[in-house]
PDB file of N, CA and C in Angstrom:
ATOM      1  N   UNK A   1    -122.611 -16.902  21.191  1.00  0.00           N
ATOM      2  CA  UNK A   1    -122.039 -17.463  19.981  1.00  0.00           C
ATOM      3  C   UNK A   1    -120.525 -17.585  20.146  1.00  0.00           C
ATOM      4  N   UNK A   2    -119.785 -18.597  19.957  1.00  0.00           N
ATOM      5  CA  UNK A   2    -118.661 -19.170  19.922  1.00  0.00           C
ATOM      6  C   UNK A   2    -117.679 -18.594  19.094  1.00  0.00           C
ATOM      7  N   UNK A   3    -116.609 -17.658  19.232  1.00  0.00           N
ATOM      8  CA  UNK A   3    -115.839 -17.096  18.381  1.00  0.00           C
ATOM      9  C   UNK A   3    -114.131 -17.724  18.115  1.00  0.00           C
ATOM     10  N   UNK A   4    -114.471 -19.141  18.647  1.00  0.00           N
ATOM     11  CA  UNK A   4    -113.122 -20.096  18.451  1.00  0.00           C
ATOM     12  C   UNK A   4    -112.938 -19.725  17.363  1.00  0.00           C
ATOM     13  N   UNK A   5    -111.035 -19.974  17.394  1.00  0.00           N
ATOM     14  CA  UNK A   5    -110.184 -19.964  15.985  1.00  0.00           C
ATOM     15  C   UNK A   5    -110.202 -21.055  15.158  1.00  0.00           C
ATOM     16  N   UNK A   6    -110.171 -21.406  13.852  1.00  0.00           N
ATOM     17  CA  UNK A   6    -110.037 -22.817  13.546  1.00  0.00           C
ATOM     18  C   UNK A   6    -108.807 -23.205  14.004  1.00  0.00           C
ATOM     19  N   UNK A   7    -108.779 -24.395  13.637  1.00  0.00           N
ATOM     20  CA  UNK A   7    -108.069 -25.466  13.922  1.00  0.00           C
ATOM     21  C   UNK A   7    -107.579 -25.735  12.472  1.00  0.00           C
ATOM     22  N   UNK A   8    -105.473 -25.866  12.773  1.00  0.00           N
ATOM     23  CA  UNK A   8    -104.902 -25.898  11.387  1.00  0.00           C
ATOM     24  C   UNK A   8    -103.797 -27.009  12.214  1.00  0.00           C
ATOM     25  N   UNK A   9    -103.749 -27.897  11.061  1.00  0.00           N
ATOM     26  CA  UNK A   9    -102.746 -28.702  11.359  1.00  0.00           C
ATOM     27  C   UNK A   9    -101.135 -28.355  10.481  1.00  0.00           C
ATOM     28  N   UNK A  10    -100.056 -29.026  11.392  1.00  0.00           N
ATOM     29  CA  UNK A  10     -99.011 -28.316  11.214  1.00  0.00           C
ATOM     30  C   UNK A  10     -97.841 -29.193  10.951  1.00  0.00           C
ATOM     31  N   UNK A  11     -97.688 -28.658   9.684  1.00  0.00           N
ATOM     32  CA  UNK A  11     -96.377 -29.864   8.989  1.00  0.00           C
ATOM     33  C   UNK A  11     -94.942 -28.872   8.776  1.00  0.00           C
ATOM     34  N   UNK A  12     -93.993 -29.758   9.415  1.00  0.00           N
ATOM     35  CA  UNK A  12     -92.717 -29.284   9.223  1.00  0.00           C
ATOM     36  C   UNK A  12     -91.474 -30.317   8.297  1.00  0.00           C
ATOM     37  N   UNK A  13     -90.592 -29.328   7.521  1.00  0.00           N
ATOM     38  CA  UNK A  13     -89.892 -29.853   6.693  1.00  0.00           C
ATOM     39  C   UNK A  13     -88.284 -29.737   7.748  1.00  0.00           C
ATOM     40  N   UNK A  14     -87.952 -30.749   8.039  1.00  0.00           N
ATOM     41  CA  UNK A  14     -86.289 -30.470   8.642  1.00  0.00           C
ATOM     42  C   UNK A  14     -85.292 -30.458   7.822  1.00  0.00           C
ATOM     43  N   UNK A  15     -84.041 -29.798   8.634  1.00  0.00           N
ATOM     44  CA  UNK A  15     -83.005 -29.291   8.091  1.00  0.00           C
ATOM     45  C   UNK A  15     -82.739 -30.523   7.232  1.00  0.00           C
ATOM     46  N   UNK A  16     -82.275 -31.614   7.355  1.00  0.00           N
ATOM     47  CA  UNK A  16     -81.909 -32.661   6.098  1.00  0.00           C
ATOM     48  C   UNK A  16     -83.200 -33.737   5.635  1.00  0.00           C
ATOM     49  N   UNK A  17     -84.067 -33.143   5.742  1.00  0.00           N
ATOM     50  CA  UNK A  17     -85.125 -34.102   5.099  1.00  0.00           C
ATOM     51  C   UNK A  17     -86.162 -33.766   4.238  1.00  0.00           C
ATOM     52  N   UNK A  18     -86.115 -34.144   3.078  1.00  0.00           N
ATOM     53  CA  UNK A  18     -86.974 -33.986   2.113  1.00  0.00           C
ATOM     54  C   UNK A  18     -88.744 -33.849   2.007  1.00  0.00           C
ATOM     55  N   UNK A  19     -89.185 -34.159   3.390  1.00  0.00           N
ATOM     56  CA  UNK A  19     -90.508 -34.482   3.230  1.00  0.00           C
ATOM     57  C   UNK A  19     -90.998 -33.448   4.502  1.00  0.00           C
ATOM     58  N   UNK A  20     -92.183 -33.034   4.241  1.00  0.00           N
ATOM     59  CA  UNK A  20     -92.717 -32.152   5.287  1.00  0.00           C
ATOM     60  C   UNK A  20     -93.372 -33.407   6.551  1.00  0.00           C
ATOM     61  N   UNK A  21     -93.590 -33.813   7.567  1.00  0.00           N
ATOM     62  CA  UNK A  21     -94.059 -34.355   8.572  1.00  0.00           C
ATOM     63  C   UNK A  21     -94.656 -33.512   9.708  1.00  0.00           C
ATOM     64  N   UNK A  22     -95.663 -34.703   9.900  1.00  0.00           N
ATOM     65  CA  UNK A  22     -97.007 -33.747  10.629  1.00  0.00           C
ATOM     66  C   UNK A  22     -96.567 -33.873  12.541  1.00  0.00           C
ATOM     67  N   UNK A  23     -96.929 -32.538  12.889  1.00  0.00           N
ATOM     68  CA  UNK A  23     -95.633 -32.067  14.413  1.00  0.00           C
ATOM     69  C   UNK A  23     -96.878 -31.614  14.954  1.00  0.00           C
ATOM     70  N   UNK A  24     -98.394 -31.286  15.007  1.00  0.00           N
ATOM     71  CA  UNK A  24     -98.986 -30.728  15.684  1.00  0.00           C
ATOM     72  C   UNK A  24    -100.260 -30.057  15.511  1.00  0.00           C
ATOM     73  N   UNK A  25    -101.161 -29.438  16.200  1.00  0.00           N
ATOM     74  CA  UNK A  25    -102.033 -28.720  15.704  1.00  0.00           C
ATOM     75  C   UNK A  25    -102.310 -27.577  16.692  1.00  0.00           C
ATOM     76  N   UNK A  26    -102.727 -26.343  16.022  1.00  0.00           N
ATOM     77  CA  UNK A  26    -102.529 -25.578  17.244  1.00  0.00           C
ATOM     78  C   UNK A  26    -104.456 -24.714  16.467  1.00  0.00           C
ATOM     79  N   UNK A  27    -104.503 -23.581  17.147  1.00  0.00           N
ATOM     80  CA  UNK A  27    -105.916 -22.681  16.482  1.00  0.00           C
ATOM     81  C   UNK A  27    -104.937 -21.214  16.543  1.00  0.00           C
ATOM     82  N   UNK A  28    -105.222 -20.561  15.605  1.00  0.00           N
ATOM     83  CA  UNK A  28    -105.397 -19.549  14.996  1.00  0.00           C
ATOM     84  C   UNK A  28    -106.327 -18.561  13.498  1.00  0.00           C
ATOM     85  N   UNK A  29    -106.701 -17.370  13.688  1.00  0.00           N
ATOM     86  CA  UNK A  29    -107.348 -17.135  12.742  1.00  0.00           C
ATOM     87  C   UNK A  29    -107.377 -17.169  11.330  1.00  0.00           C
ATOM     88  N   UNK A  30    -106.227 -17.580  10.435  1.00  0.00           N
ATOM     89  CA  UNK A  30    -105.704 -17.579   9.469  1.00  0.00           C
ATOM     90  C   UNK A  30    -104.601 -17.963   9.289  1.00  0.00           C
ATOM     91  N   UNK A  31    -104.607 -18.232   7.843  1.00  0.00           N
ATOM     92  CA  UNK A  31    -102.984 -18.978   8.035  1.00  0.00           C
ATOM     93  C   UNK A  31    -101.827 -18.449   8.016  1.00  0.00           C
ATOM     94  N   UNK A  32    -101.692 -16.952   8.016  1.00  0.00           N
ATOM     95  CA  UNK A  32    -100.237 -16.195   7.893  1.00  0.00           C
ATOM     96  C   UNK A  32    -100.243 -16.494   9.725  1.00  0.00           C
ATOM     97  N   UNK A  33    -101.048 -16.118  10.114  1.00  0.00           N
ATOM     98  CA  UNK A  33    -100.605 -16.012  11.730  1.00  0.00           C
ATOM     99  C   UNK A  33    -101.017 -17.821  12.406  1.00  0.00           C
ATOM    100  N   UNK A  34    -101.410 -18.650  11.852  1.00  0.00           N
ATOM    101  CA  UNK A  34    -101.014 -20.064  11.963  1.00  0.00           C
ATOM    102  C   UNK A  34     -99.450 -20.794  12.067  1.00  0.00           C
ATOM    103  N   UNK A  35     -99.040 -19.975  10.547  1.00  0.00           N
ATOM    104  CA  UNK A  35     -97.612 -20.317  10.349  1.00  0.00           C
ATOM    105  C   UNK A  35     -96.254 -19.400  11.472  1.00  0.00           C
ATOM    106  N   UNK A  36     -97.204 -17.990  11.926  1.00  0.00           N
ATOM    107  CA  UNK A  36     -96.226 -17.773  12.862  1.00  0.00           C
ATOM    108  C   UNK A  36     -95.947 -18.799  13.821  1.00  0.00           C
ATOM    109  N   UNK A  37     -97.413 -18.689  14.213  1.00  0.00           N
ATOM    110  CA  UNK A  37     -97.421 -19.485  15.832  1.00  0.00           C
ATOM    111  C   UNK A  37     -96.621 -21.103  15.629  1.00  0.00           C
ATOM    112  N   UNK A  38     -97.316 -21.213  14.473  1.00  0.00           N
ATOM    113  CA  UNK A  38     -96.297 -22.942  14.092  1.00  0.00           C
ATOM    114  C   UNK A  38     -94.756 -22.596  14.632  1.00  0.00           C
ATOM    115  N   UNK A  39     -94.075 -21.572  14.017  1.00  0.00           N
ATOM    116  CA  UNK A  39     -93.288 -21.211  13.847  1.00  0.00           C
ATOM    117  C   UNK A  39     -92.409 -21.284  15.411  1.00  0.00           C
ATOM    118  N   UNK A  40     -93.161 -20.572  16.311  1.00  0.00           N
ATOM    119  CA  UNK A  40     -92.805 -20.215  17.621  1.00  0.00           C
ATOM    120  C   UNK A  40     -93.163 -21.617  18.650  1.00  0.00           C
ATOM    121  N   UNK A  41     -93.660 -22.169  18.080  1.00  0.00           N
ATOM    122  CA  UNK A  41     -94.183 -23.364  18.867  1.00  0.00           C
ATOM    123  C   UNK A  41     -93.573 -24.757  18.766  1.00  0.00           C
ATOM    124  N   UNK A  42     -93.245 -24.826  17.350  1.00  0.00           N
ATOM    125  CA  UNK A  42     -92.592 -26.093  16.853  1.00  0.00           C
ATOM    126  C   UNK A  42     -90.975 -25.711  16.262  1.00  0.00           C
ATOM    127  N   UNK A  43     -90.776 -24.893  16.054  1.00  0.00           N
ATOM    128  CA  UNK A  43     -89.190 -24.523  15.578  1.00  0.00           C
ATOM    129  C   UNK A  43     -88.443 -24.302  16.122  1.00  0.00           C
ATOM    130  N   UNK A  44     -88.318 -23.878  17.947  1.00  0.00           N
ATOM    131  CA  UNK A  44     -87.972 -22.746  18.812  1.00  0.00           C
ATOM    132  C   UNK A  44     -86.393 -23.085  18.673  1.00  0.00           C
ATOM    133  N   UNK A  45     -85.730 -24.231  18.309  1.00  0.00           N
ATOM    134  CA  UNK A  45     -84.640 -24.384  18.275  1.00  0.00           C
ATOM    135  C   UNK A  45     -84.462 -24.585  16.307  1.00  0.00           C
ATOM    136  N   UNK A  46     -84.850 -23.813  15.949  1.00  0.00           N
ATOM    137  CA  UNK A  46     -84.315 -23.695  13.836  1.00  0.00           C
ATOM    138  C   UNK A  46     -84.599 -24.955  13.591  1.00  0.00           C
ATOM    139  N   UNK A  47     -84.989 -25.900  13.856  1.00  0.00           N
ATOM    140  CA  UNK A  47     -85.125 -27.547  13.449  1.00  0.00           C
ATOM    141  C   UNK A  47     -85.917 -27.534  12.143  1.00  0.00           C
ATOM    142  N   UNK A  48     -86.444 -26.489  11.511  1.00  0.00           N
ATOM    143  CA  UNK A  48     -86.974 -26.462  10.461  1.00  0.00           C
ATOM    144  C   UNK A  48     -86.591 -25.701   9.391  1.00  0.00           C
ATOM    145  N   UNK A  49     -86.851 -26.116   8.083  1.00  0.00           N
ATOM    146  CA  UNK A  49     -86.807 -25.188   7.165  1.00  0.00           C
ATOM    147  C   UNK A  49     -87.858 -24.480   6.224  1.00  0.00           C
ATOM    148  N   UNK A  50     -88.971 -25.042   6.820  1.00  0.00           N
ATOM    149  CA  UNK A  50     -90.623 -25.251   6.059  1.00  0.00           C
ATOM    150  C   UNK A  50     -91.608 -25.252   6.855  1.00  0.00           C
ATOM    151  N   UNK A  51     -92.631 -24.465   6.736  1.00  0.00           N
ATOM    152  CA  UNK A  51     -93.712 -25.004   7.333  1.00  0.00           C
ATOM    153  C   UNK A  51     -95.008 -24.818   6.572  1.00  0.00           C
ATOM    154  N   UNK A  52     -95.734 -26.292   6.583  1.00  0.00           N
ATOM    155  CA  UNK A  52     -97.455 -25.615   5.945  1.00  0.00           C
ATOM    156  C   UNK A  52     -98.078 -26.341   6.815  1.00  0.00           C
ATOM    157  N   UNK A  53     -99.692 -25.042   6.837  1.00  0.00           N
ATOM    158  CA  UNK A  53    -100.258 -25.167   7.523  1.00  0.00           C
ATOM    159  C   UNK A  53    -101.583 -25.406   6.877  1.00  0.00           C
ATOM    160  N   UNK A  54    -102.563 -26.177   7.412  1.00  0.00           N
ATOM    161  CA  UNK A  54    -103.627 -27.111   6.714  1.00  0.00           C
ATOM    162  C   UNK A  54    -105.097 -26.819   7.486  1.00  0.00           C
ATOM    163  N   UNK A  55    -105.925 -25.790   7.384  1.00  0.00           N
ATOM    164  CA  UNK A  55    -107.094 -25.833   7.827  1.00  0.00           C
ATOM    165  C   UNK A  55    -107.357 -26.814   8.307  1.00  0.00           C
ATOM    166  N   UNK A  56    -107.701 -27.896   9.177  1.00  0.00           N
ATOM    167  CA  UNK A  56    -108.292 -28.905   9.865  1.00  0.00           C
ATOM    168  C   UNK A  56    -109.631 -29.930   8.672  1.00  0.00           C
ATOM    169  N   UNK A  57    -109.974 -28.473   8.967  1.00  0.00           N
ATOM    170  CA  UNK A  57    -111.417 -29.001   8.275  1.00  0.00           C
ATOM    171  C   UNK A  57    -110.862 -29.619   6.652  1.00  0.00           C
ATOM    172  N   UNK A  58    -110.055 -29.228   5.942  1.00  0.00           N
ATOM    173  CA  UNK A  58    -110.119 -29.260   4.703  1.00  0.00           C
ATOM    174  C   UNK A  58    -109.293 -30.596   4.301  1.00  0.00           C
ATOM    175  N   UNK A  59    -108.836 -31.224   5.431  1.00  0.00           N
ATOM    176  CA  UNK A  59    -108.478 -32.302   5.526  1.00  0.00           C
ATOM    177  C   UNK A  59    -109.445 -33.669   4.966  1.00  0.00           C
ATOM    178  N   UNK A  60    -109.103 -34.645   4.511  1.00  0.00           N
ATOM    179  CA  UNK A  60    -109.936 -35.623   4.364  1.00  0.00           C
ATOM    180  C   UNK A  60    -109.355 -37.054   4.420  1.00  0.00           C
ATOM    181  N   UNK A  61    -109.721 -38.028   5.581  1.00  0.00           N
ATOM    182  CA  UNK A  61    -108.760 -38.982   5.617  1.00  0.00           C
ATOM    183  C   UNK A  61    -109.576 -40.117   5.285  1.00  0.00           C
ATOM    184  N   UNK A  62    -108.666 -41.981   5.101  1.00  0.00           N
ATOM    185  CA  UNK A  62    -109.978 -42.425   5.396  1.00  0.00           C
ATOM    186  C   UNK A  62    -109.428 -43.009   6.434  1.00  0.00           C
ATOM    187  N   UNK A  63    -110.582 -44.032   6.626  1.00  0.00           N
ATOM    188  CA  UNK A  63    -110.575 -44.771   8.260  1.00  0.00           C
ATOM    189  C   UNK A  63    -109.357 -46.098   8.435  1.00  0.00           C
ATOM    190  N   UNK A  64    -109.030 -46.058   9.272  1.00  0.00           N
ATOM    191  CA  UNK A  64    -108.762 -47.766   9.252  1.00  0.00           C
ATOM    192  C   UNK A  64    -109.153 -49.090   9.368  1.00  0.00           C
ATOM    193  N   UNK A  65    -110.106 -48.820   9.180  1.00  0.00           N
ATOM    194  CA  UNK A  65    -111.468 -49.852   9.345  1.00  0.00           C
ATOM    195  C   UNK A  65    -111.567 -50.291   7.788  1.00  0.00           C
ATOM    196  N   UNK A  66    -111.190 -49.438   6.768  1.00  0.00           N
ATOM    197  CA  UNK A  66    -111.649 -49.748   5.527  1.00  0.00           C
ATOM    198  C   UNK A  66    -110.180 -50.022   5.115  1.00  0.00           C
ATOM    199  N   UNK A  67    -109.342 -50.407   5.866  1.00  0.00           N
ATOM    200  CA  UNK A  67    -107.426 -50.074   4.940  1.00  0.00           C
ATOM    201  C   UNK A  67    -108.008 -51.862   3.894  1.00  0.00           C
ATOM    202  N   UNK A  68    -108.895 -52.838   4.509  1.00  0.00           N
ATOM    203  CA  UNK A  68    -109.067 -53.747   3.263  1.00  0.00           C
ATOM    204  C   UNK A  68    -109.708 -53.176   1.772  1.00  0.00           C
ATOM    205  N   UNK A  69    -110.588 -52.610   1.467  1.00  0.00           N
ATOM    206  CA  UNK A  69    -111.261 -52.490   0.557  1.00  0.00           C
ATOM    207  C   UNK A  69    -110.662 -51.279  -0.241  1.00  0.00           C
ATOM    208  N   UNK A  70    -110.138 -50.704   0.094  1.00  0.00           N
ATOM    209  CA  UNK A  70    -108.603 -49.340   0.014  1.00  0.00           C
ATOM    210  C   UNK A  70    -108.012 -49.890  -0.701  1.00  0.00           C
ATOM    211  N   UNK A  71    -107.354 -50.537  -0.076  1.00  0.00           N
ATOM    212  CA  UNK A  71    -105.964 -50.981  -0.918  1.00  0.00           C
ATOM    213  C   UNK A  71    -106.288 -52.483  -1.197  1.00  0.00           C
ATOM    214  N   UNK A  72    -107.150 -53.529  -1.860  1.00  0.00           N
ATOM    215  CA  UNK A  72    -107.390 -54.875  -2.308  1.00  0.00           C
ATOM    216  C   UNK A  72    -106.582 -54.486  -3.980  1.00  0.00           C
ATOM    217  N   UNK A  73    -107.639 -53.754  -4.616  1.00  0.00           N
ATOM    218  CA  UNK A  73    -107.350 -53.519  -5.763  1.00  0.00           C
ATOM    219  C   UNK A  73    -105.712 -53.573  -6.115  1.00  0.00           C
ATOM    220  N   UNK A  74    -104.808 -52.945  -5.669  1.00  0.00           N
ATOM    221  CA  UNK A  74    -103.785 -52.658  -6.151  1.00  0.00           C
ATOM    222  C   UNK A  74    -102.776 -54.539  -5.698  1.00  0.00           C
ATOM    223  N   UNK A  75    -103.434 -54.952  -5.332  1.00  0.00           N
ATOM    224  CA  UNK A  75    -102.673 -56.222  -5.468  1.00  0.00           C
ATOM    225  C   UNK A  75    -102.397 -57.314  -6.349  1.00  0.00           C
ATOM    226  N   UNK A  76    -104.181 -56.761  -7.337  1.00  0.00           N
ATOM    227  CA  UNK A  76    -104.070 -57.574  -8.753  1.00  0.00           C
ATOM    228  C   UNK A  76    -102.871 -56.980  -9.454  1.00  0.00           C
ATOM    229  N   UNK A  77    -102.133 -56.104  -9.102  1.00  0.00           N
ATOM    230  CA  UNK A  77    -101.403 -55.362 -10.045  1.00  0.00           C
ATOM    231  C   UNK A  77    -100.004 -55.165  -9.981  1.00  0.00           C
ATOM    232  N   UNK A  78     -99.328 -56.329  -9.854  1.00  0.00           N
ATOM    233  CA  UNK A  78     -98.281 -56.581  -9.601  1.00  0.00           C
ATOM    234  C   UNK A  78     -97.077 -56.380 -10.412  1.00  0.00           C
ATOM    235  N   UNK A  79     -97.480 -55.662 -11.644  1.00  0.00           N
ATOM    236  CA  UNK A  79     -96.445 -54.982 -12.624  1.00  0.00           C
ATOM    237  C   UNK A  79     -95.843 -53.422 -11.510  1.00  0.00           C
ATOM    238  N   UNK A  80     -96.622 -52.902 -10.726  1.00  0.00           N
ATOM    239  CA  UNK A  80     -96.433 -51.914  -9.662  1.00  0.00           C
ATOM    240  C   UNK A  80     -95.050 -52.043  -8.538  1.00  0.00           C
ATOM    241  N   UNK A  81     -95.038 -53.841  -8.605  1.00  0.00           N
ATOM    242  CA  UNK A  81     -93.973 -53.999  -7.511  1.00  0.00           C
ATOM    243  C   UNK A  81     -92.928 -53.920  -8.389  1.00  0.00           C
ATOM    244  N   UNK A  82     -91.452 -53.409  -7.903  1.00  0.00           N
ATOM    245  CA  UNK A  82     -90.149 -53.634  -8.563  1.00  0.00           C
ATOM    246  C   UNK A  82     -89.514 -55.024  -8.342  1.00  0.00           C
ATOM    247  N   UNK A  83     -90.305 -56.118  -8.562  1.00  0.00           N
ATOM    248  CA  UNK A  83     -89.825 -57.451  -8.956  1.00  0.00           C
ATOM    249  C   UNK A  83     -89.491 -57.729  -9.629  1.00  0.00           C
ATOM    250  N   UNK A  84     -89.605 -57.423 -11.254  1.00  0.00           N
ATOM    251  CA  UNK A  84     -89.534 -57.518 -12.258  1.00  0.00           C
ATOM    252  C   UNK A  84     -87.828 -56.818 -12.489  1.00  0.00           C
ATOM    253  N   UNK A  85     -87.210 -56.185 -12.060  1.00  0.00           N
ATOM    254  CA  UNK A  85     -86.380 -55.278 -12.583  1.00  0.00           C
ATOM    255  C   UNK A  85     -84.817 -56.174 -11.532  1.00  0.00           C
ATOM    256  N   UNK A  86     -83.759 -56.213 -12.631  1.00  0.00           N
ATOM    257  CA  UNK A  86     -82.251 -56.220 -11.536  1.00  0.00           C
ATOM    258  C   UNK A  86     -81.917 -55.100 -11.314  1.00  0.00           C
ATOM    259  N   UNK A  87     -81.822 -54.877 -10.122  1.00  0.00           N
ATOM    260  CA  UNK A  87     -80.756 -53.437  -9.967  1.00  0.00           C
ATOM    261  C   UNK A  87     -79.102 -53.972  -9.630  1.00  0.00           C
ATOM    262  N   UNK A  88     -78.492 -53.307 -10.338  1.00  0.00           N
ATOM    263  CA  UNK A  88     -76.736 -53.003 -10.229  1.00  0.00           C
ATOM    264  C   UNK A  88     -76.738 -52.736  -9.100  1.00  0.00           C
ATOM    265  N   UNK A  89     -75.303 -53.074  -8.503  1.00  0.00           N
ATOM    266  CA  UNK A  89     -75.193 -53.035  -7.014  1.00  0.00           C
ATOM    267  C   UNK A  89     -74.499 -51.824  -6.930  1.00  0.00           C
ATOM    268  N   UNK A  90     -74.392 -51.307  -8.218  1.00  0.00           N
ATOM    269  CA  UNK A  90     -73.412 -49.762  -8.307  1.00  0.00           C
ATOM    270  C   UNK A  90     -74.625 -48.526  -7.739  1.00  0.00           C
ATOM    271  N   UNK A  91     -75.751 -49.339  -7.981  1.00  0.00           N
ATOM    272  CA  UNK A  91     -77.027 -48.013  -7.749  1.00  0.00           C
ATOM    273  C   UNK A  91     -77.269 -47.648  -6.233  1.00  0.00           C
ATOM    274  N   UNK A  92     -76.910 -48.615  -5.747  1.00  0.00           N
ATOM    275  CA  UNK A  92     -76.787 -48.294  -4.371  1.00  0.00           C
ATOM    276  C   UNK A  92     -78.207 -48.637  -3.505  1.00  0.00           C
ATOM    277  N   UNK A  93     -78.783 -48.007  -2.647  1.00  0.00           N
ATOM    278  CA  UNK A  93     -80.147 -48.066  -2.470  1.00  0.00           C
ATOM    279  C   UNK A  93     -81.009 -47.428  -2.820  1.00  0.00           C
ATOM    280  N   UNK A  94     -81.829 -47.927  -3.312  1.00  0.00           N
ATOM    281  CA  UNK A  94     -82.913 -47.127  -4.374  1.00  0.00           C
ATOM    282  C   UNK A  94     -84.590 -47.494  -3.211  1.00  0.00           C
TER     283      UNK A  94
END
């Protein structure tokens, strides 16, 4: 019987960036000692300020085979795009 670790995927937040981005996947038994190893594996130079770590399994994506039938709908719906709106050139980039 097979006593592999799961498999956790591994998102890091950098020093000036707002969003966590996905850097890797490694196996360990849980996620306190996931986030070490993240830690030692993907940070070794401080490049981070964050890390979460994502069971594999608990993931759910969809395919790219379906990106038509996904996203059709949202095209009838064009109150969604910022066309409608002037922006001031004081706002800068939005």
């Amino acid at each position: 019987m097979s006593q592999e670790w799961p498999l956790w995927e591994v998102f890091i937040r950098g020093q000036h960036g707002l969003n966590h981005r996905h850097v890797g996947s490694l196996h360990a038994p849980d996620a306190e000692m996931a986030i070490k190893n993240a830690r030692d594996v993907y940070t070794r130079r401080n490049e981070g300020v964050s890390i979460w770590v994502v069971e594999a399994q608990h993931i759910t994506a969809s395919s790219p085979s379906d990106k038509g039938p996904l996203y059709e709908p949202s095209e009838s719906k064009v109150y969604r795009h910022p066309t409608f709106f002037d922006i001031p050139d004081e706002a800068g980039h939005m």
